[in-house]
C-alpha atoms as a PDB file:
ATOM      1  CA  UNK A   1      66.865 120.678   4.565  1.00  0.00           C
ATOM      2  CA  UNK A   2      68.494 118.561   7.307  1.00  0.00           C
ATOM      3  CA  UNK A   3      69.351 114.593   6.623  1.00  0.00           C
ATOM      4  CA  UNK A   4      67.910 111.911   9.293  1.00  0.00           C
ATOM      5  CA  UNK A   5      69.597 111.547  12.624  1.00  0.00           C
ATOM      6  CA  UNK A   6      72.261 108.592  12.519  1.00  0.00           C
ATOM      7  CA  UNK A   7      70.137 106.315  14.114  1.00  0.00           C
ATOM      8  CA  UNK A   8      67.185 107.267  11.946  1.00  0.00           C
ATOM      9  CA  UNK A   9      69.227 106.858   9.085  1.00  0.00           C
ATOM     10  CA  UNK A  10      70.449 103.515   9.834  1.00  0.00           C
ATOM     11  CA  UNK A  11      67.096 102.269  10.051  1.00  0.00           C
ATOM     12  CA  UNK A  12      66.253 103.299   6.872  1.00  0.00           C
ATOM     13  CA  UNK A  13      69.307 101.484   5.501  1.00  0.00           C
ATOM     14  CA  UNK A  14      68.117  98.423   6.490  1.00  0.00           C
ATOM     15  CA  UNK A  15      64.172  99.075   5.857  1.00  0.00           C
ATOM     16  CA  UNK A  16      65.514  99.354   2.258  1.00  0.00           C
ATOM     17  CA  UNK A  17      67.703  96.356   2.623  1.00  0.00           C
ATOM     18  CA  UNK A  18      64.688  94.188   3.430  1.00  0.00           C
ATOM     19  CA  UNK A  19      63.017  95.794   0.675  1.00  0.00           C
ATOM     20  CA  UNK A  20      65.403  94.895  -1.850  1.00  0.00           C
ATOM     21  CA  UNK A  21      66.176  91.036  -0.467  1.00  0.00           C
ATOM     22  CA  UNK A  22      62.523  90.517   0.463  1.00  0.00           C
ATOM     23  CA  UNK A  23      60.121  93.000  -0.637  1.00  0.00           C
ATOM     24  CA  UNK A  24      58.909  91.014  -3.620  1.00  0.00           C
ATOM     25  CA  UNK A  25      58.865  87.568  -1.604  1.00  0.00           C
ATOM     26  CA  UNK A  26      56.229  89.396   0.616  1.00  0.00           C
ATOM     27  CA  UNK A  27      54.029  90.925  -1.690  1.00  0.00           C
ATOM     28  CA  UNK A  28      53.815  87.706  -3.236  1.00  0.00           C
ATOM     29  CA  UNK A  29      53.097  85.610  -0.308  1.00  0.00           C
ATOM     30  CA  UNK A  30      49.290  84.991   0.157  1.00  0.00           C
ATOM     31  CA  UNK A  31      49.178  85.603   4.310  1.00  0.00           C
ATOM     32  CA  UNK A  32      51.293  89.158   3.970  1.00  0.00           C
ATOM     33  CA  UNK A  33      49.662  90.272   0.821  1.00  0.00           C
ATOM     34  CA  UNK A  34      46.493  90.326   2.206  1.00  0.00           C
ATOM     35  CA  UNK A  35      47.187  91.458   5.554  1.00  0.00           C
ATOM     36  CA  UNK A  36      48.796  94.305   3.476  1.00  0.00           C
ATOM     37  CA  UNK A  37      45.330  94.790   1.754  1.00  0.00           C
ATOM     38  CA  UNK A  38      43.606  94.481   4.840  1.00  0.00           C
ATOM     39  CA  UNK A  39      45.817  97.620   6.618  1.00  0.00           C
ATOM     40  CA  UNK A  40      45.726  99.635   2.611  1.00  0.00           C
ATOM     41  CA  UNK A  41      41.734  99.528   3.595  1.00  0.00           C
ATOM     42  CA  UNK A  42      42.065 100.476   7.130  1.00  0.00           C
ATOM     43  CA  UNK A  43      44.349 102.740   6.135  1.00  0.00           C
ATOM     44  CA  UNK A  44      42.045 104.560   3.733  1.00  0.00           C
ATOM     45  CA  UNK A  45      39.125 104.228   6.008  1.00  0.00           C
ATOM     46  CA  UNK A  46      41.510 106.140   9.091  1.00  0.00           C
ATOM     47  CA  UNK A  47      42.778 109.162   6.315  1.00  0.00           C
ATOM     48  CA  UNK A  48      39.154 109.494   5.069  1.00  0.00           C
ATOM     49  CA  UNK A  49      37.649 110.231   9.000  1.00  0.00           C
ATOM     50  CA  UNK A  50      40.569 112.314   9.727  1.00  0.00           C
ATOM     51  CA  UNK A  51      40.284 114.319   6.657  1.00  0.00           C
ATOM     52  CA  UNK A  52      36.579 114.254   7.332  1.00  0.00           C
ATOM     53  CA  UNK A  53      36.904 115.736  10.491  1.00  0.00           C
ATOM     54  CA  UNK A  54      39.124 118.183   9.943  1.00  0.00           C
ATOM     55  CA  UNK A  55      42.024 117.184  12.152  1.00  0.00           C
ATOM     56  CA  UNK A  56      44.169 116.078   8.668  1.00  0.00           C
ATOM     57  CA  UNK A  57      43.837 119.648   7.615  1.00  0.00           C
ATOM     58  CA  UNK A  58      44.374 121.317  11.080  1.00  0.00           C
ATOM     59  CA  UNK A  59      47.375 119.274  12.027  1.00  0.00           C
ATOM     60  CA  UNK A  60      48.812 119.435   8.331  1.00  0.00           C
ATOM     61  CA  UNK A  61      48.549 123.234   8.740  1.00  0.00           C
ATOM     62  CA  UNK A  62      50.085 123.433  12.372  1.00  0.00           C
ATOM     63  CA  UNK A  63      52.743 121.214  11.012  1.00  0.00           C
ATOM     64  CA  UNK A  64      54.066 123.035   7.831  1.00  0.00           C
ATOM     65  CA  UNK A  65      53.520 126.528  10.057  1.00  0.00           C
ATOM     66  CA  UNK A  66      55.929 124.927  12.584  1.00  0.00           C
ATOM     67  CA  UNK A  67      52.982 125.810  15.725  1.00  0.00           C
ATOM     68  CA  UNK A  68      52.785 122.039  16.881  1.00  0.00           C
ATOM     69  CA  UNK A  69      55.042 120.218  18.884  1.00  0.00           C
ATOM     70  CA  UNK A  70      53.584 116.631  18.229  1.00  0.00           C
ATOM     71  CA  UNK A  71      55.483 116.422  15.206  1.00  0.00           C
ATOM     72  CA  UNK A  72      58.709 116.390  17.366  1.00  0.00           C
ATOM     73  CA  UNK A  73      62.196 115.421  15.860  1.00  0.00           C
ATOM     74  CA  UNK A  74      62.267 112.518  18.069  1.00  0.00           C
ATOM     75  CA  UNK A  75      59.254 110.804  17.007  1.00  0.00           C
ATOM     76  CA  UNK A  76      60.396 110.252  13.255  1.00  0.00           C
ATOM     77  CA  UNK A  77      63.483 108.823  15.310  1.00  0.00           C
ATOM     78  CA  UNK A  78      61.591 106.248  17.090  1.00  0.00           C
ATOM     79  CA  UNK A  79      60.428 104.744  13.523  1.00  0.00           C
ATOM     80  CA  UNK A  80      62.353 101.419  13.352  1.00  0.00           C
ATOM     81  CA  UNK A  81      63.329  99.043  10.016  1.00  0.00           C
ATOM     82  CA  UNK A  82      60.169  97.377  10.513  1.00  0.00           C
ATOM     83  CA  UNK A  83      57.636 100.158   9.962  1.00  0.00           C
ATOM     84  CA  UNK A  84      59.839 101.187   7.342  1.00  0.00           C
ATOM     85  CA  UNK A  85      59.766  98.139   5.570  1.00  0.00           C
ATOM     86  CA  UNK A  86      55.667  98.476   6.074  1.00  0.00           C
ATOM     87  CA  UNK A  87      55.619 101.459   4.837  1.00  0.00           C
ATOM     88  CA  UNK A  88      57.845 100.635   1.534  1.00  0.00           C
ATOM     89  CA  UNK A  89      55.371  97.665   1.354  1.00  0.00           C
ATOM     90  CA  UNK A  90      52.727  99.974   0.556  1.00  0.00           C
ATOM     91  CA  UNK A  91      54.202 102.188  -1.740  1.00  0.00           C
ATOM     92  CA  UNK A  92      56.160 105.155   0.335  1.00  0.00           C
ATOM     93  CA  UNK A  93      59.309 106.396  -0.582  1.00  0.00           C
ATOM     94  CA  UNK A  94      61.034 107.272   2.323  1.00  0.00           C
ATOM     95  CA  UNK A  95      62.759 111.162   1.973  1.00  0.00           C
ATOM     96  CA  UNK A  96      66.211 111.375   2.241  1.00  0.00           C
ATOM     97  CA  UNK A  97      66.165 114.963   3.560  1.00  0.00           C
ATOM     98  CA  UNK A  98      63.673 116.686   6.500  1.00  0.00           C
ATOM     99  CA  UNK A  99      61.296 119.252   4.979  1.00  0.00           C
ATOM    100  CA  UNK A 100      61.582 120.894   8.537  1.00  0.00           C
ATOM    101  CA  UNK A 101      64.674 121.159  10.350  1.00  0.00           C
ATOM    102  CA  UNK A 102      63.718 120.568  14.337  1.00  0.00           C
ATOM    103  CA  UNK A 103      60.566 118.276  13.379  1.00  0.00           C
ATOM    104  CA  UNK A 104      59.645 114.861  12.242  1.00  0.00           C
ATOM    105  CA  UNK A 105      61.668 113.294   9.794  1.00  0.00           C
ATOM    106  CA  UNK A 106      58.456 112.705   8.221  1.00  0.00           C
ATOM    107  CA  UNK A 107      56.403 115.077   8.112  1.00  0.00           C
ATOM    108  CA  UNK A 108      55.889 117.548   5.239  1.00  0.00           C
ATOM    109  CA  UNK A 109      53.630 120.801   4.310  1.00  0.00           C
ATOM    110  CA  UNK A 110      50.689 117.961   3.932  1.00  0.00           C
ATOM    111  CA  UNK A 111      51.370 116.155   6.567  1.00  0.00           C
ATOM    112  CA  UNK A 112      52.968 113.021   7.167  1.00  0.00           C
ATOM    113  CA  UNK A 113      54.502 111.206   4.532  1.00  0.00           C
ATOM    114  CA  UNK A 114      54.034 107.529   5.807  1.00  0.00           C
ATOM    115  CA  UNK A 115      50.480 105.607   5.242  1.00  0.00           C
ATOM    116  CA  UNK A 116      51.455 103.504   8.273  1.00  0.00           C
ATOM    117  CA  UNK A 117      51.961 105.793  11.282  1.00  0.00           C
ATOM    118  CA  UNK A 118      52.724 104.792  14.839  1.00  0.00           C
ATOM    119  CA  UNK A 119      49.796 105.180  17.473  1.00  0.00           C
ATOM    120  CA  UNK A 120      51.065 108.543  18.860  1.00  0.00           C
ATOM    121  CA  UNK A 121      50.697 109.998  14.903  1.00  0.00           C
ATOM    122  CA  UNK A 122      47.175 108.877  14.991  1.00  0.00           C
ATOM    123  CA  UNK A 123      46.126 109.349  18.717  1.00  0.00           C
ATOM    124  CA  UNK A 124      47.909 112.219  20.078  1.00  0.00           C
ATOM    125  CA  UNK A 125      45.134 115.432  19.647  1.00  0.00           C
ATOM    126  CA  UNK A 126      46.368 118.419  21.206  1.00  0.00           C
ATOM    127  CA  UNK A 127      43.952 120.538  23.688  1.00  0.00           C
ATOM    128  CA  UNK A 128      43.043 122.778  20.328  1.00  0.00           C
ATOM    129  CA  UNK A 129      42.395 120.359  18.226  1.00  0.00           C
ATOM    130  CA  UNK A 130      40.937 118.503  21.252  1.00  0.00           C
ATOM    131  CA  UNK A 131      38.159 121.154  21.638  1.00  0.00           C
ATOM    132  CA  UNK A 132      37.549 122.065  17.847  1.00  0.00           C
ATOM    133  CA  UNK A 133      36.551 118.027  17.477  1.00  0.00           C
ATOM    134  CA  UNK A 134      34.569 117.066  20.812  1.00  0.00           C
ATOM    135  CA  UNK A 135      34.668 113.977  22.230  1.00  0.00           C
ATOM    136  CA  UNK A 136      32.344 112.139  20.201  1.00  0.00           C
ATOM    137  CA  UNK A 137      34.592 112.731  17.008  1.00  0.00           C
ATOM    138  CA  UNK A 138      37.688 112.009  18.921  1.00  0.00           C
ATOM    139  CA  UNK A 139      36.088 108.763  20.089  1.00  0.00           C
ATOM    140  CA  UNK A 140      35.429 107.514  16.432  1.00  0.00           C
ATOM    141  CA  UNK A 141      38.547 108.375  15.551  1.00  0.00           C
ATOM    142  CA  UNK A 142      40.101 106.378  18.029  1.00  0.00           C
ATOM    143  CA  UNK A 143      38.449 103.254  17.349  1.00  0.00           C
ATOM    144  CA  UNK A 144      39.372 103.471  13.659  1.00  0.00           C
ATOM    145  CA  UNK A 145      42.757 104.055  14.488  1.00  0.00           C
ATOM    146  CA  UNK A 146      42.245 101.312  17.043  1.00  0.00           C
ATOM    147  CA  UNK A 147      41.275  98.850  14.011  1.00  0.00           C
ATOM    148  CA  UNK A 148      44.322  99.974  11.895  1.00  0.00           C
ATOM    149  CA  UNK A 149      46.906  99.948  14.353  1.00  0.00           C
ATOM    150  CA  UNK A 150      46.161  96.091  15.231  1.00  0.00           C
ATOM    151  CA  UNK A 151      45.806  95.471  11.177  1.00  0.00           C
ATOM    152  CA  UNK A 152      49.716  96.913  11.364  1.00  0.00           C
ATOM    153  CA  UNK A 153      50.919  94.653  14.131  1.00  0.00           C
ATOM    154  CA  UNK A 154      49.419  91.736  12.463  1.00  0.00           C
ATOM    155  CA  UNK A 155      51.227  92.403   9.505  1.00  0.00           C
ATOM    156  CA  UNK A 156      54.147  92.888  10.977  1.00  0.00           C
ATOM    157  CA  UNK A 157      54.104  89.648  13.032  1.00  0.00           C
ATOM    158  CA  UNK A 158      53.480  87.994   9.716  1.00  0.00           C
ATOM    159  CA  UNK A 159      56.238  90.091   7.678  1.00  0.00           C
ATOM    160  CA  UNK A 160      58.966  88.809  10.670  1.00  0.00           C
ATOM    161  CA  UNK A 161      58.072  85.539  10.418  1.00  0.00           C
ATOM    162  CA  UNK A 162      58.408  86.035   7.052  1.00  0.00           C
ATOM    163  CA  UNK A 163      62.150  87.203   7.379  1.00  0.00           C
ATOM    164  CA  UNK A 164      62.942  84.533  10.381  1.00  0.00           C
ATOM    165  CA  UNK A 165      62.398  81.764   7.748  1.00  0.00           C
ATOM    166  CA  UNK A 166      64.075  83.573   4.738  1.00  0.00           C
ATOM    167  CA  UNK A 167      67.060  83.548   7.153  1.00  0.00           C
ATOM    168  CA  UNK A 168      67.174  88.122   7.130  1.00  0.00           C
END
């Protein structure tokens, strides 16, 4: 099992860093703490429609049988402090070592590890999955997703305000 990439693992440094010298200073600030309910819920609501649907299972599958290409390397290295930090907000431990060499740092036989995921995670479908869903599925998908992804980017707004005052 492969570490992260330099870069990767840099980010994670410092995602942990805010953690430690701010982590509790968030959760306990009313504005953050419930725009980190608000994306928990989404968050739920998003897992529930993909699992639902199928897709969780299909691309957890294609994922641990190393078929799919959407869980590329280079998209666990595009994950930066911040969505790091999100994540650590709500609970994830973030693995020190990649389940499978060549693919996301992230990902693991059930899928992705993170709660929060980046819009390509959520609204990438590949043509198979694509056709096994239909459009009508893959269009309430997308607006879920649509509802948690802005819940995320309000949060962290909030959370780097949050660290502009505390001086971090």
């Amino acid at each position: 099992m492969n570490k992260p990439d330099v870069k990767l693992a840099k980010e994670i440094e410092k995602a942990l860093r805010l953690k430690d010298l701010l982590g509790s200073a968030c959760l306990d600030d009313p504005e953050s703490s419930r725009l980190l309910r608000d994306l928990r819920g989404l968050i739920h609501r998003t897992d529930s429609i993909m699992l639902q649907s199928g897709a969780a299972t299909a691309c957890a599958a294609c994922a641990a049988g190393g078929k799919g290409s959407c869980c590329f390397r280079e998209m666990g290295e595009s994950y930066g402090a911040m969505d790091l930090f999100v994540n650590l907000l709500l609970g994830a431990s973030l693995p020190e070592r990649t389940d499978f060499p060549g693919s996301c740092h992230f990902v693991g036989g059930k899928g992705c590890k993170l709660p929060s995921r980046q819009s390509f995670c959520l609204n990438y479908f590949c043509p198979e999955l694509k056709n096994s869903l239909g459009e009508e599925t893959i269009r309430n998908i997308q607006r879920q997703v649509g509802e948690q992804l802005f819940a995320a980017f309000e949060l962290e707004r909030a959370l780097a305000r949050r660290i502009r005052s505390s001086g971090g």
